[in-house]
C-alpha atoms as a PDB file:
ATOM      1  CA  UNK A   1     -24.333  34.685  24.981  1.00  0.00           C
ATOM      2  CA  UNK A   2     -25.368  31.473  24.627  1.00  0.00           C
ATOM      3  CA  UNK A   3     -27.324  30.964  28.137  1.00  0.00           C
ATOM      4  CA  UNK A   4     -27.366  31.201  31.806  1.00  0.00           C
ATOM      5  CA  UNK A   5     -27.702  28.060  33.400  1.00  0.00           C
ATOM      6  CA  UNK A   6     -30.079  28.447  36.813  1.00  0.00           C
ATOM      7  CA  UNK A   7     -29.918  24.198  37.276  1.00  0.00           C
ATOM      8  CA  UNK A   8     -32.210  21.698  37.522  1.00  0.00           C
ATOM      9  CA  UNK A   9     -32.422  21.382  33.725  1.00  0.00           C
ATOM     10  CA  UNK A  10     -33.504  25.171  33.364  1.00  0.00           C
ATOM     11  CA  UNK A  11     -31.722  27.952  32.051  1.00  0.00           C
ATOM     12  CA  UNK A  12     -32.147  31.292  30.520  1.00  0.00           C
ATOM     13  CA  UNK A  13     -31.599  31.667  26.703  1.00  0.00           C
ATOM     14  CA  UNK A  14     -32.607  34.327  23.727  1.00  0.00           C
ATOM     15  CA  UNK A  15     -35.612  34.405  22.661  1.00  0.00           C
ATOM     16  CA  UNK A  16     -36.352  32.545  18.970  1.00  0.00           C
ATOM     17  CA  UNK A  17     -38.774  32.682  16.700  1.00  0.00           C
ATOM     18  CA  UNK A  18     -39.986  28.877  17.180  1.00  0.00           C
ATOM     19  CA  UNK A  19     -40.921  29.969  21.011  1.00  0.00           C
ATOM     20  CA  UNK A  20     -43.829  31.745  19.052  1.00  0.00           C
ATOM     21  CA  UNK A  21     -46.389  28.968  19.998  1.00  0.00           C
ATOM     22  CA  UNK A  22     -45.415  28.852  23.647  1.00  0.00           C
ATOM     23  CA  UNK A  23     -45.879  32.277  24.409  1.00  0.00           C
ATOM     24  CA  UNK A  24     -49.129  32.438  22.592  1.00  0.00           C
ATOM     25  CA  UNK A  25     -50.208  29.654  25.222  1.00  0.00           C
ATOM     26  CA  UNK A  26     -48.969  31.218  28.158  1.00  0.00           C
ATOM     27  CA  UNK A  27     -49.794  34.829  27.467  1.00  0.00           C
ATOM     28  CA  UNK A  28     -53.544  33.529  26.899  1.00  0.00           C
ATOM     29  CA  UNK A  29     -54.038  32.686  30.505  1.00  0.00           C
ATOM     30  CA  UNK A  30     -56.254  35.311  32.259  1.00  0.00           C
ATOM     31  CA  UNK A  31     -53.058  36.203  35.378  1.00  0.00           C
ATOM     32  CA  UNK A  32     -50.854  37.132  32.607  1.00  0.00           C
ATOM     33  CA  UNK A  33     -52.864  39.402  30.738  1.00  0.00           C
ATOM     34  CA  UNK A  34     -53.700  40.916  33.642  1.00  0.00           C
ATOM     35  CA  UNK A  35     -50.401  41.184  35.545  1.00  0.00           C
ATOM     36  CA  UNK A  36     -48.491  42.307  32.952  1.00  0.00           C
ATOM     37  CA  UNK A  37     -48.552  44.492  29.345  1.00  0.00           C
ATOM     38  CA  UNK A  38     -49.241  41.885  26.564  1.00  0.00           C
ATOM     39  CA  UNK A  39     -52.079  42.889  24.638  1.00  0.00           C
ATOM     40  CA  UNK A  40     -55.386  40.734  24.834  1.00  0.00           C
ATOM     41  CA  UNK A  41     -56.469  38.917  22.559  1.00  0.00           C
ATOM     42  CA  UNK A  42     -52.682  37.797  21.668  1.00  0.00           C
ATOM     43  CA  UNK A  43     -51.975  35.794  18.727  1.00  0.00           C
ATOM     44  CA  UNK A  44     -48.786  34.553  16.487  1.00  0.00           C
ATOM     45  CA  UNK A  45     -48.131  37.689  14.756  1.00  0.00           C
ATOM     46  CA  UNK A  46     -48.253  39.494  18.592  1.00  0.00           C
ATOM     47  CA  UNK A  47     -45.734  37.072  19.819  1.00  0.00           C
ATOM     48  CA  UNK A  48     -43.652  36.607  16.270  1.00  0.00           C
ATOM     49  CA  UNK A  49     -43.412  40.897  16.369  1.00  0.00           C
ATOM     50  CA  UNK A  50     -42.246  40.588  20.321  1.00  0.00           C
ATOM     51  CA  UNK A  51     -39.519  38.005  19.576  1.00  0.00           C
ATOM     52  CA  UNK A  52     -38.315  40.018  16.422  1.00  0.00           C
ATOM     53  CA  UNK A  53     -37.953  43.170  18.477  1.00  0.00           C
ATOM     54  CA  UNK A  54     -35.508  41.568  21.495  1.00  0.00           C
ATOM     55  CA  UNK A  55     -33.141  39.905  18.710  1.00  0.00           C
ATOM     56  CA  UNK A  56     -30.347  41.615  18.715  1.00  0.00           C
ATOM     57  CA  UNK A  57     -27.194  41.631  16.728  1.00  0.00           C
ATOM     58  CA  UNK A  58     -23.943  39.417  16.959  1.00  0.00           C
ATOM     59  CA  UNK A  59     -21.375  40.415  19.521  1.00  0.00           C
ATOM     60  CA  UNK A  60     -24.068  42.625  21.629  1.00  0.00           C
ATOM     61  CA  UNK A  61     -25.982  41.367  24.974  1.00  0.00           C
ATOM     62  CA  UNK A  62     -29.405  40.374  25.069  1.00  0.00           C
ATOM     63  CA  UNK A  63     -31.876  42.063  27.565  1.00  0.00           C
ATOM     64  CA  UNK A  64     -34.870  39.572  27.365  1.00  0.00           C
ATOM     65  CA  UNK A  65     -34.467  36.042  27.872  1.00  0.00           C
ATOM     66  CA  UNK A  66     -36.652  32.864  27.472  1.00  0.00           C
ATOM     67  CA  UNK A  67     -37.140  30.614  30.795  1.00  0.00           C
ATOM     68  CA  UNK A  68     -35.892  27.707  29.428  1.00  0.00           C
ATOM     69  CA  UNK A  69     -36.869  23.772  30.357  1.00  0.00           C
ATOM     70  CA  UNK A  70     -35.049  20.961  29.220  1.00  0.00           C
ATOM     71  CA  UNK A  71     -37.724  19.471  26.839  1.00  0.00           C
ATOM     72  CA  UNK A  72     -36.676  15.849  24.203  1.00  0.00           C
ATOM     73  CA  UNK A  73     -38.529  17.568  21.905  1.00  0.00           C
ATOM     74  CA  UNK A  74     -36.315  21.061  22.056  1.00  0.00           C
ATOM     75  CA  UNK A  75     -33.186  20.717  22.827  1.00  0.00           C
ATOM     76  CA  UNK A  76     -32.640  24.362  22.942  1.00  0.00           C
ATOM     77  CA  UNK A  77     -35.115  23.410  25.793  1.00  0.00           C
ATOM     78  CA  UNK A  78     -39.259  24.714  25.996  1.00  0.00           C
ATOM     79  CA  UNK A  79     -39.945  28.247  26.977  1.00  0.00           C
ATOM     80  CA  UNK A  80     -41.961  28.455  29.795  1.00  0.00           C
ATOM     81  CA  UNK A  81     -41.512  32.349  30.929  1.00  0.00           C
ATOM     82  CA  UNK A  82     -40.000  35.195  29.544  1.00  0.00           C
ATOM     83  CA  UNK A  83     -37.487  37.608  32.203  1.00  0.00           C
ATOM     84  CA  UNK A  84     -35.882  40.700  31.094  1.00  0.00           C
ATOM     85  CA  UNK A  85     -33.919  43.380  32.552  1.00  0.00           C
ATOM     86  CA  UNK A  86     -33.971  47.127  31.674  1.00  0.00           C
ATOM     87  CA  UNK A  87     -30.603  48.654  33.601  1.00  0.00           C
ATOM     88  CA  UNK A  88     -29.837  52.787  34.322  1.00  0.00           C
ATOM     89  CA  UNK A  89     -26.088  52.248  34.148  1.00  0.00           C
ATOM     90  CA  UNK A  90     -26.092  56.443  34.972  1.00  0.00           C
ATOM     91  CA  UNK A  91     -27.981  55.890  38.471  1.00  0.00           C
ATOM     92  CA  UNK A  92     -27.172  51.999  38.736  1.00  0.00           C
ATOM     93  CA  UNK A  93     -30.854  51.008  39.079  1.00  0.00           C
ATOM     94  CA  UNK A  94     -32.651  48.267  36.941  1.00  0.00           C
ATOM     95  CA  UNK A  95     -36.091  47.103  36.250  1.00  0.00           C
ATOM     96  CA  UNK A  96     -36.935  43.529  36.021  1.00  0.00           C
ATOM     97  CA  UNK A  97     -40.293  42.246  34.201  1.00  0.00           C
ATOM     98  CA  UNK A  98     -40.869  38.612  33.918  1.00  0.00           C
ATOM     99  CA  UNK A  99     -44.382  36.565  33.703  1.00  0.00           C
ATOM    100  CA  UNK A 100     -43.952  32.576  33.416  1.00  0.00           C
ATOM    101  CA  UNK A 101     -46.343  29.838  32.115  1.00  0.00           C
ATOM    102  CA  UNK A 102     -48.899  28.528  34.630  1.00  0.00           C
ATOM    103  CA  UNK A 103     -47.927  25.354  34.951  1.00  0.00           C
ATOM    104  CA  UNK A 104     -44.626  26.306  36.042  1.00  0.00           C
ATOM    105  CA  UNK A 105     -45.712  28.445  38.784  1.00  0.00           C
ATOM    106  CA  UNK A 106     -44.833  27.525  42.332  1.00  0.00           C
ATOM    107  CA  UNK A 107     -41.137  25.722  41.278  1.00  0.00           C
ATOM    108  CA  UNK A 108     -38.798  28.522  42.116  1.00  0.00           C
ATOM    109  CA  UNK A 109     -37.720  29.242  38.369  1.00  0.00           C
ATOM    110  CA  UNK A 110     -38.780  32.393  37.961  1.00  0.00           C
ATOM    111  CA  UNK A 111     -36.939  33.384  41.128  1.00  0.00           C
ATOM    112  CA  UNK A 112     -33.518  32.112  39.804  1.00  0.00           C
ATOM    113  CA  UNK A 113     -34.690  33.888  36.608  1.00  0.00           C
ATOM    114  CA  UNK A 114     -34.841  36.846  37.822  1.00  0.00           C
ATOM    115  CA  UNK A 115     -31.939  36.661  40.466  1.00  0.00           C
ATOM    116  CA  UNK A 116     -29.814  35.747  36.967  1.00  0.00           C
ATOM    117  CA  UNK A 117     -30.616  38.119  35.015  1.00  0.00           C
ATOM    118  CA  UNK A 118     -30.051  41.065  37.915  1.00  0.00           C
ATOM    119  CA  UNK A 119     -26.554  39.170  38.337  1.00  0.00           C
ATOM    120  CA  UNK A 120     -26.255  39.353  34.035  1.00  0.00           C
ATOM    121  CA  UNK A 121     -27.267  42.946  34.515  1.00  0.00           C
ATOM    122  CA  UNK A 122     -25.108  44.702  37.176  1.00  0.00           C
END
């Protein structure tokens, strides 16, 4: 899997371990911490142990993904949220957890994130 293209120069993509820095940023920001799980205070080994434990092996499908922006700097393109999905294939139900970096609130990304990754999902 190589990523989900939502448009607009953003798409979803694995995690990696250079996203480190950005989710140290984001997850700092008081709505995060208290909106979702991520330990407070978070710092590079927090975020370094997260993005080790959502690698996963060749040939199988990732569950987490980074909300990608098309960045000069990165062209694998600068995380600026994280979606996931957790999926009950017995009962068909799902569970989707997501936060994104403030200063991409309010531009519709994390609702095409999370739309994708239900449509990735099911």
């Amino acid at each position: 899997m190589d990523r989900i293209v939502l448009g607009d120069a953003v798409w979803l993509r694995p995690l990696m371990i250079e996203d480190a820095a950005d989710i140290v940023a984001a997850v700092r920001e008081p709505d995060v911490v208290r909106y979702t799980r991520v330990p407070a205070p978070y710092g590079a080994a927090d975020a370094e142990a997260f993005i080790s434990g959502q690698l996963v092996p060749a040939g199988e499908r990732p569950t987490t993904f980074a909300i990608a922006v098309a960045d000069a700097d990165r062209p694998e393109g600068r995380l600026r949220g994280v979606v996931g999905i957790e999926v009950d294939s017995r009962s068909a139900t799902g569970e989707v957890g997501y936060w994104i970096a403030p200063d991409a609130r309010g531009s519709g990304i994390t609702r095409r994130a999370a739309h994708a990754v239900c449509r990735y999902g099911f």
